[in-house]
N, C-alpha and C. Protein backbone atom coordinates (compact mmCIF):
# COMPACT_ATOMS: atom_id res chain seq x y z
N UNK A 1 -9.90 46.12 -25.17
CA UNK A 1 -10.82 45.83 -24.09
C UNK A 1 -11.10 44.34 -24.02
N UNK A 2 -11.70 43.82 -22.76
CA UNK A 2 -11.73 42.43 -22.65
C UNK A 2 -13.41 42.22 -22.86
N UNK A 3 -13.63 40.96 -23.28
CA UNK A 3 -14.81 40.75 -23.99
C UNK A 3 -15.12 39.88 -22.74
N UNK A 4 -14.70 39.44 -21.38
CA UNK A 4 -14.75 38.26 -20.58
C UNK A 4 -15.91 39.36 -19.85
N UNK A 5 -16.87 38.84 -19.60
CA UNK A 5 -18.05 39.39 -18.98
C UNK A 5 -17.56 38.82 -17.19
N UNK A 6 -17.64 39.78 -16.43
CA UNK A 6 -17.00 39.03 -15.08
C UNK A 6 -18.73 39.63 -14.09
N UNK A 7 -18.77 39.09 -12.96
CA UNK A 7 -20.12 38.77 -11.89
C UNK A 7 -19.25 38.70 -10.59
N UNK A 8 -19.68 39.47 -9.99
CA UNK A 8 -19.40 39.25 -7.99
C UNK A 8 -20.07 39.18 -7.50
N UNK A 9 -19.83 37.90 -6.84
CA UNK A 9 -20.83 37.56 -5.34
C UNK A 9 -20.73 38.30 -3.96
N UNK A 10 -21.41 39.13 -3.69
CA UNK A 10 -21.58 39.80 -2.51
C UNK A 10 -21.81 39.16 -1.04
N UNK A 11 -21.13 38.72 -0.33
CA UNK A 11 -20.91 38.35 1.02
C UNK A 11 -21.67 38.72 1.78
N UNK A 12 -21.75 40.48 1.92
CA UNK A 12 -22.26 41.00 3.44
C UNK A 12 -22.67 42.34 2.88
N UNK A 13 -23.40 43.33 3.31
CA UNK A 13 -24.04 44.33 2.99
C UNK A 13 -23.89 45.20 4.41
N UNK A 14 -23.43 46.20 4.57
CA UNK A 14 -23.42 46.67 5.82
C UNK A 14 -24.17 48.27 5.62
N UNK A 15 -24.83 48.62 6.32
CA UNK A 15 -25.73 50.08 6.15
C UNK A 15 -24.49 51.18 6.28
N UNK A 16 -25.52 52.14 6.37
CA UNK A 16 -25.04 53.49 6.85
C UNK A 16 -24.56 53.90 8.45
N UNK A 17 -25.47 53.30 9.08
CA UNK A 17 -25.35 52.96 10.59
C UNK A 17 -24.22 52.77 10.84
N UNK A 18 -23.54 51.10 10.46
CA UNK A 18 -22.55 50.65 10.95
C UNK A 18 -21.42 51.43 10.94
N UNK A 19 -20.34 50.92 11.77
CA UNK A 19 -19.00 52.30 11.56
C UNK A 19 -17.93 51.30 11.29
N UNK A 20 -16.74 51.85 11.08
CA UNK A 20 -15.65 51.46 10.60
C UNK A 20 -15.32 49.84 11.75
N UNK A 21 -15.33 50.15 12.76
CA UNK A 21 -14.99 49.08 13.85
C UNK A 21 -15.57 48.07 13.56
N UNK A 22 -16.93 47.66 13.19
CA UNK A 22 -18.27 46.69 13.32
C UNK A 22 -17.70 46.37 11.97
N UNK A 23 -17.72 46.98 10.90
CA UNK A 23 -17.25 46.45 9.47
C UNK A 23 -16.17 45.59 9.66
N UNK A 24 -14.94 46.19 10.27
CA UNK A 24 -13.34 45.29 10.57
C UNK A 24 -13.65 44.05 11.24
N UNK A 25 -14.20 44.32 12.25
CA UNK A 25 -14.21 43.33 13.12
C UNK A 25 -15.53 42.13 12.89
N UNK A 26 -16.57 42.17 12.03
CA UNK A 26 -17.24 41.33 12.09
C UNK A 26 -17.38 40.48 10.51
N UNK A 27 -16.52 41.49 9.55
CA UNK A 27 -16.41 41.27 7.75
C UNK A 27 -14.90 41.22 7.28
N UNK A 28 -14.21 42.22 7.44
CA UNK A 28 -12.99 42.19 6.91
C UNK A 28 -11.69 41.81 7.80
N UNK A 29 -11.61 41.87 9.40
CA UNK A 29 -10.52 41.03 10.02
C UNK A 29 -10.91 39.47 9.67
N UNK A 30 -11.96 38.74 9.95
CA UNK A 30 -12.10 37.43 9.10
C UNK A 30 -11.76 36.62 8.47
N UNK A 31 -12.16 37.71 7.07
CA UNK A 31 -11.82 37.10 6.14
C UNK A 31 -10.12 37.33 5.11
N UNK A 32 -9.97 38.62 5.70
CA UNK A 32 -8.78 39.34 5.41
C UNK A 32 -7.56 38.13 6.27
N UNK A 33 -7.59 37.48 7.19
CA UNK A 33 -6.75 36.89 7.96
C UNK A 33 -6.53 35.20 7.85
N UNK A 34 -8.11 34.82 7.24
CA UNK A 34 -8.65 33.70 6.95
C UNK A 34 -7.54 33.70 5.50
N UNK A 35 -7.35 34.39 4.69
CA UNK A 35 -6.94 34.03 2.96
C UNK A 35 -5.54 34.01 3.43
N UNK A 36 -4.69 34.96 4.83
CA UNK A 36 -3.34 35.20 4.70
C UNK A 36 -3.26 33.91 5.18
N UNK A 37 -3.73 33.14 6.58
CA UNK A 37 -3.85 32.40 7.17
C UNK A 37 -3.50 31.20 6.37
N UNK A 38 -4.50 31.44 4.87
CA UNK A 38 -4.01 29.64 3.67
C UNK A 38 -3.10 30.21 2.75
N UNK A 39 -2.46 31.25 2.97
CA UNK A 39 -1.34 31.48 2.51
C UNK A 39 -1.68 32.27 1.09
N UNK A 40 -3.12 33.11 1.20
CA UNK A 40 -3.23 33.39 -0.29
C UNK A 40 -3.05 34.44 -0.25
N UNK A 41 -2.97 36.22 -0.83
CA UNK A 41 -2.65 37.25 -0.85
C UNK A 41 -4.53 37.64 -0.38
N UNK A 42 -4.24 39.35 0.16
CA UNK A 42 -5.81 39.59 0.68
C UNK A 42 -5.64 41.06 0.49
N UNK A 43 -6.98 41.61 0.05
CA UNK A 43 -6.84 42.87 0.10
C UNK A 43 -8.75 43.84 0.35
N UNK A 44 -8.25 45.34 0.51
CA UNK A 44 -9.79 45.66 0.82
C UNK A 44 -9.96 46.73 0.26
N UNK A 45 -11.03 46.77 -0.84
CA UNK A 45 -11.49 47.56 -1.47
C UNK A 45 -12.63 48.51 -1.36
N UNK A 46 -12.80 49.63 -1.38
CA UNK A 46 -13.94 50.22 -1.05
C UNK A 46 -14.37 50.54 -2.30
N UNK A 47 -16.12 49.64 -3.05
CA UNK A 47 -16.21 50.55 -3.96
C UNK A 47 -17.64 50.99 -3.85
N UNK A 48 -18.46 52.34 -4.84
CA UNK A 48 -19.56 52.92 -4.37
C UNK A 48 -19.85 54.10 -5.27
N UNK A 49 -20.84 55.04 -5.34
CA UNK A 49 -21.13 56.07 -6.13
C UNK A 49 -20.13 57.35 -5.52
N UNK A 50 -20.11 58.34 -5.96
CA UNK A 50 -19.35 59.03 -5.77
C UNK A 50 -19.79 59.87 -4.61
N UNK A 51 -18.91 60.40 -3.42
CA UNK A 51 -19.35 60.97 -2.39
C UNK A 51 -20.44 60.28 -1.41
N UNK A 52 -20.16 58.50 -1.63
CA UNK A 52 -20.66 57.86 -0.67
C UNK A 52 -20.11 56.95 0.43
N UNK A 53 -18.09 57.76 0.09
CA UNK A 53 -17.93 57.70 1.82
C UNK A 53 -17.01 56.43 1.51
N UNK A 54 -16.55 55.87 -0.18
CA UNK A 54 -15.65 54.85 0.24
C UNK A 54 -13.85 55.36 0.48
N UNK A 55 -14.15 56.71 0.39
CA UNK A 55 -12.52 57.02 1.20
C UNK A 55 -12.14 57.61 2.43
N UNK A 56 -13.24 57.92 3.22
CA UNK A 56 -13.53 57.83 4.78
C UNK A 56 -13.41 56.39 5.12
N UNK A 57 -13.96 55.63 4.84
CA UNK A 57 -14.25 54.18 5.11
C UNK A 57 -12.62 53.52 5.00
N UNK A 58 -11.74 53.34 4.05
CA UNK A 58 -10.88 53.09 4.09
C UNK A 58 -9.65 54.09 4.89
N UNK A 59 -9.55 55.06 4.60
CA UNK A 59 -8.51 56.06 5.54
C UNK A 59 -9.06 56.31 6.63
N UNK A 60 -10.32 56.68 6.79
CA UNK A 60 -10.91 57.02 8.12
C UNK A 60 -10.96 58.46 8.27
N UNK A 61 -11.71 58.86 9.63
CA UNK A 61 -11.64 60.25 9.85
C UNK A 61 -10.92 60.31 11.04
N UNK A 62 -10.75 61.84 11.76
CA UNK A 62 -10.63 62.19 12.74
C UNK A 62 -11.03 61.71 13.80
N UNK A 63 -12.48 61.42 13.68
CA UNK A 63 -12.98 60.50 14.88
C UNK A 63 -13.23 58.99 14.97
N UNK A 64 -12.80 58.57 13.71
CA UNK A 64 -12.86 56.68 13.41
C UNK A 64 -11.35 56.87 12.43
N UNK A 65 -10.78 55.61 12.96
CA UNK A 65 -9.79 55.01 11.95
C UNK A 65 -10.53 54.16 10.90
N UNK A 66 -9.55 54.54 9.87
CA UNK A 66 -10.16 53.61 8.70
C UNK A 66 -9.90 52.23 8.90
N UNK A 67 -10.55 51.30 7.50
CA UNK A 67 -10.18 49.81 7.84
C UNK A 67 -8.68 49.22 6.56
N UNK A 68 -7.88 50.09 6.56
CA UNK A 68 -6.92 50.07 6.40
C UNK A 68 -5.64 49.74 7.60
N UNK A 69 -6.39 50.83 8.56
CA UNK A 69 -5.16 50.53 10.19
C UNK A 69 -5.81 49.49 10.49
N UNK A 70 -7.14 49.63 10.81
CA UNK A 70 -7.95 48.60 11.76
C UNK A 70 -7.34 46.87 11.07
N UNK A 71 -7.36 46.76 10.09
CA UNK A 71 -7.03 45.61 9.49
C UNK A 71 -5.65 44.97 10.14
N UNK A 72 -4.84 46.14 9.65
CA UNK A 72 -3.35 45.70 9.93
C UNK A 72 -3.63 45.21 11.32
N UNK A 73 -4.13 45.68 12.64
CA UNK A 73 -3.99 45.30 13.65
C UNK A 73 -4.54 43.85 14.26
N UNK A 74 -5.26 43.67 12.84
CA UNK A 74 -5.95 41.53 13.20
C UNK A 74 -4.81 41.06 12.51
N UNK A 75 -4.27 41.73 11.38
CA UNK A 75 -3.17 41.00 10.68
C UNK A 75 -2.51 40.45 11.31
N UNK A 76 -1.58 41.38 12.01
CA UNK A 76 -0.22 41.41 13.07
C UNK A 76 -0.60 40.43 14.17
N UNK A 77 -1.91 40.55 15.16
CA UNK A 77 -2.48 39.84 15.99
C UNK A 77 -2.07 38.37 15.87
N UNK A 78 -2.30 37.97 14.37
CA UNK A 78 -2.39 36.59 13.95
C UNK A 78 -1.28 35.99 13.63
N UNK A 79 -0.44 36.92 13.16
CA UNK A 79 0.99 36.85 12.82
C UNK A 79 1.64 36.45 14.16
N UNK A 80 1.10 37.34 15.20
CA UNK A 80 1.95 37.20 16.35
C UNK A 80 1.67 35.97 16.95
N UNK A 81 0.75 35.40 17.14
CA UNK A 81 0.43 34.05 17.19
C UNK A 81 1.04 32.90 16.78
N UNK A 82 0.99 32.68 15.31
CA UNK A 82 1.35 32.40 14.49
C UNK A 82 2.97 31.84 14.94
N UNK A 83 3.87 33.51 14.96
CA UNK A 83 5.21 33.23 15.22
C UNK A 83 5.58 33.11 15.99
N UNK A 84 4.53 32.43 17.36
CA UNK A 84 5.35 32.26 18.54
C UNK A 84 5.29 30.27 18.00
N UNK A 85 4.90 29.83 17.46
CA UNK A 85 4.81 28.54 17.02
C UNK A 85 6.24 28.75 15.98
N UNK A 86 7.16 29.46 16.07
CA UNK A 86 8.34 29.94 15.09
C UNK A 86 7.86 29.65 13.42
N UNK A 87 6.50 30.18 13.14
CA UNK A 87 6.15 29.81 12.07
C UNK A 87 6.99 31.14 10.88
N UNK A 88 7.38 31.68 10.26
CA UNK A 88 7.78 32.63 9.46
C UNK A 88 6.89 33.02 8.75
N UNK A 89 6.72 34.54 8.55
CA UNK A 89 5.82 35.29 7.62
C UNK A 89 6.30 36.27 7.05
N UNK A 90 6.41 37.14 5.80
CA UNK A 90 6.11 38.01 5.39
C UNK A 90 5.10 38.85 4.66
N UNK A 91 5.44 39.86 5.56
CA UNK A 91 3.83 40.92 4.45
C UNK A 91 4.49 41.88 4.11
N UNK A 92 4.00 41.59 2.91
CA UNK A 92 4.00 42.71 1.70
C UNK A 92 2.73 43.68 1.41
N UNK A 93 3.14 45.15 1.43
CA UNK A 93 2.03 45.56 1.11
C UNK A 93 2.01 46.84 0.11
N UNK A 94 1.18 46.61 -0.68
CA UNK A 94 0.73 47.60 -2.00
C UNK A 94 -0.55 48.54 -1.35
N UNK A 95 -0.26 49.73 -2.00
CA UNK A 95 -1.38 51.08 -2.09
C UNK A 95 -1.56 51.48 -3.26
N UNK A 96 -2.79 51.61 -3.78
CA UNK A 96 -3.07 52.33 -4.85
C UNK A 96 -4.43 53.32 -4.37
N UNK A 97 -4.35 54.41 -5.30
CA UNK A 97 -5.38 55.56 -4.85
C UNK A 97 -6.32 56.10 -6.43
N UNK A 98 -7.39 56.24 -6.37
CA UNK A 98 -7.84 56.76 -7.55
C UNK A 98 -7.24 58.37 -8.01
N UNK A 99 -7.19 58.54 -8.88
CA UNK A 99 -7.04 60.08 -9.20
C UNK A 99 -7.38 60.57 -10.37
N UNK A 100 -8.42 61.48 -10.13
CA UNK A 100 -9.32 62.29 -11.24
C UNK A 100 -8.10 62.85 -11.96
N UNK A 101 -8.09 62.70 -13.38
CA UNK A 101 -7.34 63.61 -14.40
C UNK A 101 -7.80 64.05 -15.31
N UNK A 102 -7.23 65.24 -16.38
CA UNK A 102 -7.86 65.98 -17.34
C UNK A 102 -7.50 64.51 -18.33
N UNK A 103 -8.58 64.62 -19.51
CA UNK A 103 -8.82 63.49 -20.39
C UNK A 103 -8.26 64.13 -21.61
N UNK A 104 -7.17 63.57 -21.99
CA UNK A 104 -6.36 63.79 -22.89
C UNK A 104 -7.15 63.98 -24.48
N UNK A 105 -7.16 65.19 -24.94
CA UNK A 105 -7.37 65.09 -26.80
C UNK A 105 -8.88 65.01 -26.59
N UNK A 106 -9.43 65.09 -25.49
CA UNK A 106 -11.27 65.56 -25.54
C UNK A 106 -11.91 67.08 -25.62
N UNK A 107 -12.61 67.44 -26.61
CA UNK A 107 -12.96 68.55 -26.23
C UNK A 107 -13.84 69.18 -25.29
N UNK A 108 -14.05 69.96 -24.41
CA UNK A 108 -15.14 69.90 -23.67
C UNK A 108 -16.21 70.50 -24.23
N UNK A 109 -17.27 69.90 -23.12
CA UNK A 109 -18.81 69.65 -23.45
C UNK A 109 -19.70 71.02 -22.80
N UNK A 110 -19.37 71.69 -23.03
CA UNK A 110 -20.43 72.66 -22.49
C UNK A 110 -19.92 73.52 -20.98
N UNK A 111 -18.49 73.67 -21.78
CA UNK A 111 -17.92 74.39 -20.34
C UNK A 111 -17.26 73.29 -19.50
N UNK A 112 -17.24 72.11 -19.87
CA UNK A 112 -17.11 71.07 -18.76
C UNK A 112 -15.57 70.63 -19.47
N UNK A 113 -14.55 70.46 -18.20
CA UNK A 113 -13.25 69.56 -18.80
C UNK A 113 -13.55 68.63 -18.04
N UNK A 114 -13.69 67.57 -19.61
CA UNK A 114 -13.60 65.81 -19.41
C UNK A 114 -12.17 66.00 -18.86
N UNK A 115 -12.61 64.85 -17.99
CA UNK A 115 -12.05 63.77 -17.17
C UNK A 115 -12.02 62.30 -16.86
N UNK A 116 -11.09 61.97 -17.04
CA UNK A 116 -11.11 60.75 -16.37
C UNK A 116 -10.25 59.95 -15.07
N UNK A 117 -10.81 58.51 -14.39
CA UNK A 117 -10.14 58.18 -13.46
C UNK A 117 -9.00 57.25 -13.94
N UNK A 118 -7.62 57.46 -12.94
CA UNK A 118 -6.53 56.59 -12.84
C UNK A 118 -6.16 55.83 -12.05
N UNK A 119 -5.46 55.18 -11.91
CA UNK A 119 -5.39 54.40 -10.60
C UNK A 119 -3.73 54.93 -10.33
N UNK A 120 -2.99 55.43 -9.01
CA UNK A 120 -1.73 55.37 -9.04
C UNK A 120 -0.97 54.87 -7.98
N UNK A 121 0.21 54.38 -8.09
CA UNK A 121 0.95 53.57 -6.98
C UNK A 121 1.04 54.43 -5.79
N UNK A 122 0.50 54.48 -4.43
CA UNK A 122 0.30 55.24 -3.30
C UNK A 122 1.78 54.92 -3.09
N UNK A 123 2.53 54.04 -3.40
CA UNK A 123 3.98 54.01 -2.83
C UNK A 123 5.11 54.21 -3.48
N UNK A 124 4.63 54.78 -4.83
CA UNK A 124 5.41 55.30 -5.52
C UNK A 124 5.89 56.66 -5.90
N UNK A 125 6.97 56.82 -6.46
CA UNK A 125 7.28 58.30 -6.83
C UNK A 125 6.23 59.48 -6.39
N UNK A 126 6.77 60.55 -6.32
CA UNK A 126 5.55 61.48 -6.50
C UNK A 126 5.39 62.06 -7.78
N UNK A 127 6.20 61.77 -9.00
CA UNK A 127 5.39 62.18 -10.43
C UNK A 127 5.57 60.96 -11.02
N UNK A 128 4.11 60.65 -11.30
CA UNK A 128 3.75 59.41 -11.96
C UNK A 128 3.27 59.73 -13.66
N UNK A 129 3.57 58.82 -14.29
CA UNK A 129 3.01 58.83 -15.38
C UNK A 129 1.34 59.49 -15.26
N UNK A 130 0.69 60.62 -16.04
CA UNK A 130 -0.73 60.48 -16.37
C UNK A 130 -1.31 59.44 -16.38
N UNK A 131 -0.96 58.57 -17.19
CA UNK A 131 -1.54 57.16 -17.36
C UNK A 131 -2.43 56.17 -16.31
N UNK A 132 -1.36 56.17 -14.98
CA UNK A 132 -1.73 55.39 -14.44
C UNK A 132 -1.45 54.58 -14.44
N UNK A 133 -1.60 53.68 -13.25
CA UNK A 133 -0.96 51.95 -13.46
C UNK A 133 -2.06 51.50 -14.83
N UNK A 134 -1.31 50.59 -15.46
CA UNK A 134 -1.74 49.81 -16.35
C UNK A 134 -2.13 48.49 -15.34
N UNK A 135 -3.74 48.35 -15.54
CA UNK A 135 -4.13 47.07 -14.95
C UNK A 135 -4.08 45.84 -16.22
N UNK A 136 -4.13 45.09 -15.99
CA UNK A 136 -4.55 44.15 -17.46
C UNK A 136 -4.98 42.75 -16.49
N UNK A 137 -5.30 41.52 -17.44
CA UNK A 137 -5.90 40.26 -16.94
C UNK A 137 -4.13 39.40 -17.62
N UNK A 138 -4.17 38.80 -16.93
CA UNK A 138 -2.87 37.65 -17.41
C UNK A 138 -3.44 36.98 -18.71
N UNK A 139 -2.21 37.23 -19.21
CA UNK A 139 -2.29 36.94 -20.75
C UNK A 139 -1.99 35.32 -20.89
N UNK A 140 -1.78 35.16 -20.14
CA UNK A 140 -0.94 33.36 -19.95
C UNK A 140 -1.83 32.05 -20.19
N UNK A 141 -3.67 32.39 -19.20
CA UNK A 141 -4.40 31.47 -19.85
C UNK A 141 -4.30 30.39 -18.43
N UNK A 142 -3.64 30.79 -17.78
CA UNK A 142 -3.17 29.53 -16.95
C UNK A 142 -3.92 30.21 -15.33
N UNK A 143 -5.05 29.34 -14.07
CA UNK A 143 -5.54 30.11 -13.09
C UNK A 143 -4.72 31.07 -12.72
N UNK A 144 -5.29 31.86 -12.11
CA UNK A 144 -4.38 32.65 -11.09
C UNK A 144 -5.11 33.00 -9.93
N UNK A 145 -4.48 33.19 -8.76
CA UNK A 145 -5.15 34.14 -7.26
C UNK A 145 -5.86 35.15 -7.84
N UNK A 146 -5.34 35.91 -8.51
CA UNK A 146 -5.89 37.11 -8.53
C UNK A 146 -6.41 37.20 -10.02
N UNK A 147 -7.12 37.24 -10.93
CA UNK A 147 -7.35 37.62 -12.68
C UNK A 147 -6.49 38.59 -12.98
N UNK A 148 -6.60 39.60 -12.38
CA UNK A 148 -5.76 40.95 -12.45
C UNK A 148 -4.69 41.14 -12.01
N UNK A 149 -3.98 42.18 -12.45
CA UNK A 149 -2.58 42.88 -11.76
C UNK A 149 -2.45 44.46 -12.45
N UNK A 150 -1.48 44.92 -11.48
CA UNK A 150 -1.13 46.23 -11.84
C UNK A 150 0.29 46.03 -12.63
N UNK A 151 0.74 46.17 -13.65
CA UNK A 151 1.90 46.29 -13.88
C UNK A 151 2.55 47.23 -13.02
N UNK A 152 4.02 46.80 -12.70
CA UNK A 152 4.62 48.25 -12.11
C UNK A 152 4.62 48.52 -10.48
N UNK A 153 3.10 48.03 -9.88
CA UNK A 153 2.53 48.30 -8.53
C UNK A 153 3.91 47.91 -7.71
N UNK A 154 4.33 48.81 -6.98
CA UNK A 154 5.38 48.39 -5.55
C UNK A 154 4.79 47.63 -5.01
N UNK A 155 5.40 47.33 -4.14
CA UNK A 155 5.27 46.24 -2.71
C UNK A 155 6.36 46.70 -1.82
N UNK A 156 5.83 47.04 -0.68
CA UNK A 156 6.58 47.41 0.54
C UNK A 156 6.80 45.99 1.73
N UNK A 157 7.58 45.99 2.09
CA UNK A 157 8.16 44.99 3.00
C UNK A 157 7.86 45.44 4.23
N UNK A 158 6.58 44.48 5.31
CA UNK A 158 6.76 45.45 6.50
C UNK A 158 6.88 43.89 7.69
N UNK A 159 8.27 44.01 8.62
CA UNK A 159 8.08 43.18 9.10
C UNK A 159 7.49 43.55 10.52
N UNK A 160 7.15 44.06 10.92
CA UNK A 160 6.24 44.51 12.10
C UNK A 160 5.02 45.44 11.59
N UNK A 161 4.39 45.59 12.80
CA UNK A 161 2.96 46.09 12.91
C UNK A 161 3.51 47.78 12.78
N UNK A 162 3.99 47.96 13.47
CA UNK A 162 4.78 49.74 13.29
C UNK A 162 5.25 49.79 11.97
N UNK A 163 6.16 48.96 11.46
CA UNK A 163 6.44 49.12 9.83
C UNK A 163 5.46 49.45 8.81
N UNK A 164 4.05 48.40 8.92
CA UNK A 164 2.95 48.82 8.43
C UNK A 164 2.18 50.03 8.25
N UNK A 165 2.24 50.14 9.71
CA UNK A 165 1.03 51.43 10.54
C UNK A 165 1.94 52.76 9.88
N UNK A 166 2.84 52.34 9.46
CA UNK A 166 4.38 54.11 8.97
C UNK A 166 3.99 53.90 6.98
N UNK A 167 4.16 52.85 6.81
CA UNK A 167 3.87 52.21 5.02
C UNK A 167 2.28 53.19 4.69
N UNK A 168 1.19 52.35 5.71
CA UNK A 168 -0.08 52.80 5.43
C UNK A 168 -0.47 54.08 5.36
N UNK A 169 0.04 54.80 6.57
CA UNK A 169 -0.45 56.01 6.73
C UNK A 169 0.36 56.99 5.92
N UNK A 170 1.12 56.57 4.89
CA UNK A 170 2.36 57.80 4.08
C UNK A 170 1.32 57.14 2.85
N UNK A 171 0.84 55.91 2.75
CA UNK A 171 -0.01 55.87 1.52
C UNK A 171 -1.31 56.75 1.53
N UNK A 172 -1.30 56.79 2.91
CA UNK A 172 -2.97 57.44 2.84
C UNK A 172 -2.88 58.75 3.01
N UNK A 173 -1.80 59.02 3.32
CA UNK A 173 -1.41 60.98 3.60
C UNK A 173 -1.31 61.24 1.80
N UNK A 174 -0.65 60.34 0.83
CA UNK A 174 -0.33 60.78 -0.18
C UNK A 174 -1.37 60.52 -1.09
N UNK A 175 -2.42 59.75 -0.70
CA UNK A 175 -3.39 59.92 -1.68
C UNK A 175 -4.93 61.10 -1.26
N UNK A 176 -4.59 61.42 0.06
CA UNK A 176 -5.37 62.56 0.25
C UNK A 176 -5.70 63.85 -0.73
């Protein structure tokens, strides 16, 4: 385990009220476009107590798209912009999904099978190791964009907005 005590600064706070659209469009097209824009990698995380709605929020429902599509579509927007100045881009994009598993060599507690969470490549295989991606911090010592990584995590190549919108939604069908 890592002994590095880590702190996040919170940006924006959005209620219960707000819906998927007002979130994209006034928090995460922004800033999500702003980091690709200086050329840095960007991504959007939903996190929260359990059954408070951060995997509606990202996949969406029936009657709201999540801010997974909604995103891609400021992405591409900017891209398209972008490459009429014949500027060149590629996006790459990774899925990962949580997934509850039985907790290996625990006994249970009172009728209850321990569990624990994994993280697994939404674009990978469909039998994954139990395990889970192995996250870790770079061992190297030297900055990085990101502290973290997934060992292992794919990356999908999407050079259009349809390439994406086909990538995303097979990530989000498969982590349903």
């Amino acid at each position: 385990k890592s002994t590095i005590k880590k702190s996040f600064e919170v940006q924006a706070v959005f209620g219960p009220e707000s819906s998927n659209d007002q979130l994209c469009t006034d928090f995460i097209a922004p800033n999500v476009c702003a980091a690709l824009a200086a050329g840095r990698s960007a991504y959007v995380l939903s996190l929260g107590a359990e059954q408070s709605g951060k995997s509606s929020t990202l996949r969406g429902t029936p009657e709201s798209a999540g801010l997974a599509l909604l995103a891609l579509g400021d992405v591409y927007a900017m891209l398209d912009e972008e490459r009429s100045g014949s500027t060149e881009s590629l996006v790459t994009i990774s899925a990962v999904c949580c997934a509850i598993v039985p907790a290996q060599g625990e006994t249970p507690l009172q009728g209850k099978q321990p569990v624990r969470e994994v993280l697994i490549d939404a674009l990978g295989p469909a039998k994954q190791p139990a395990a889970g991606l192995n996250v870790r911090e770079h061992a190297d010592g030297l900055p990085h964009e990101a502290p973290f990584f997934a060992e292992g995590l794919r990356e999908v190549v999407a050079p259009s907005a349809a390439d994406a919108e086909a990538v995303v939604r097979g990530a989000i069908a498969r982590c349903a």
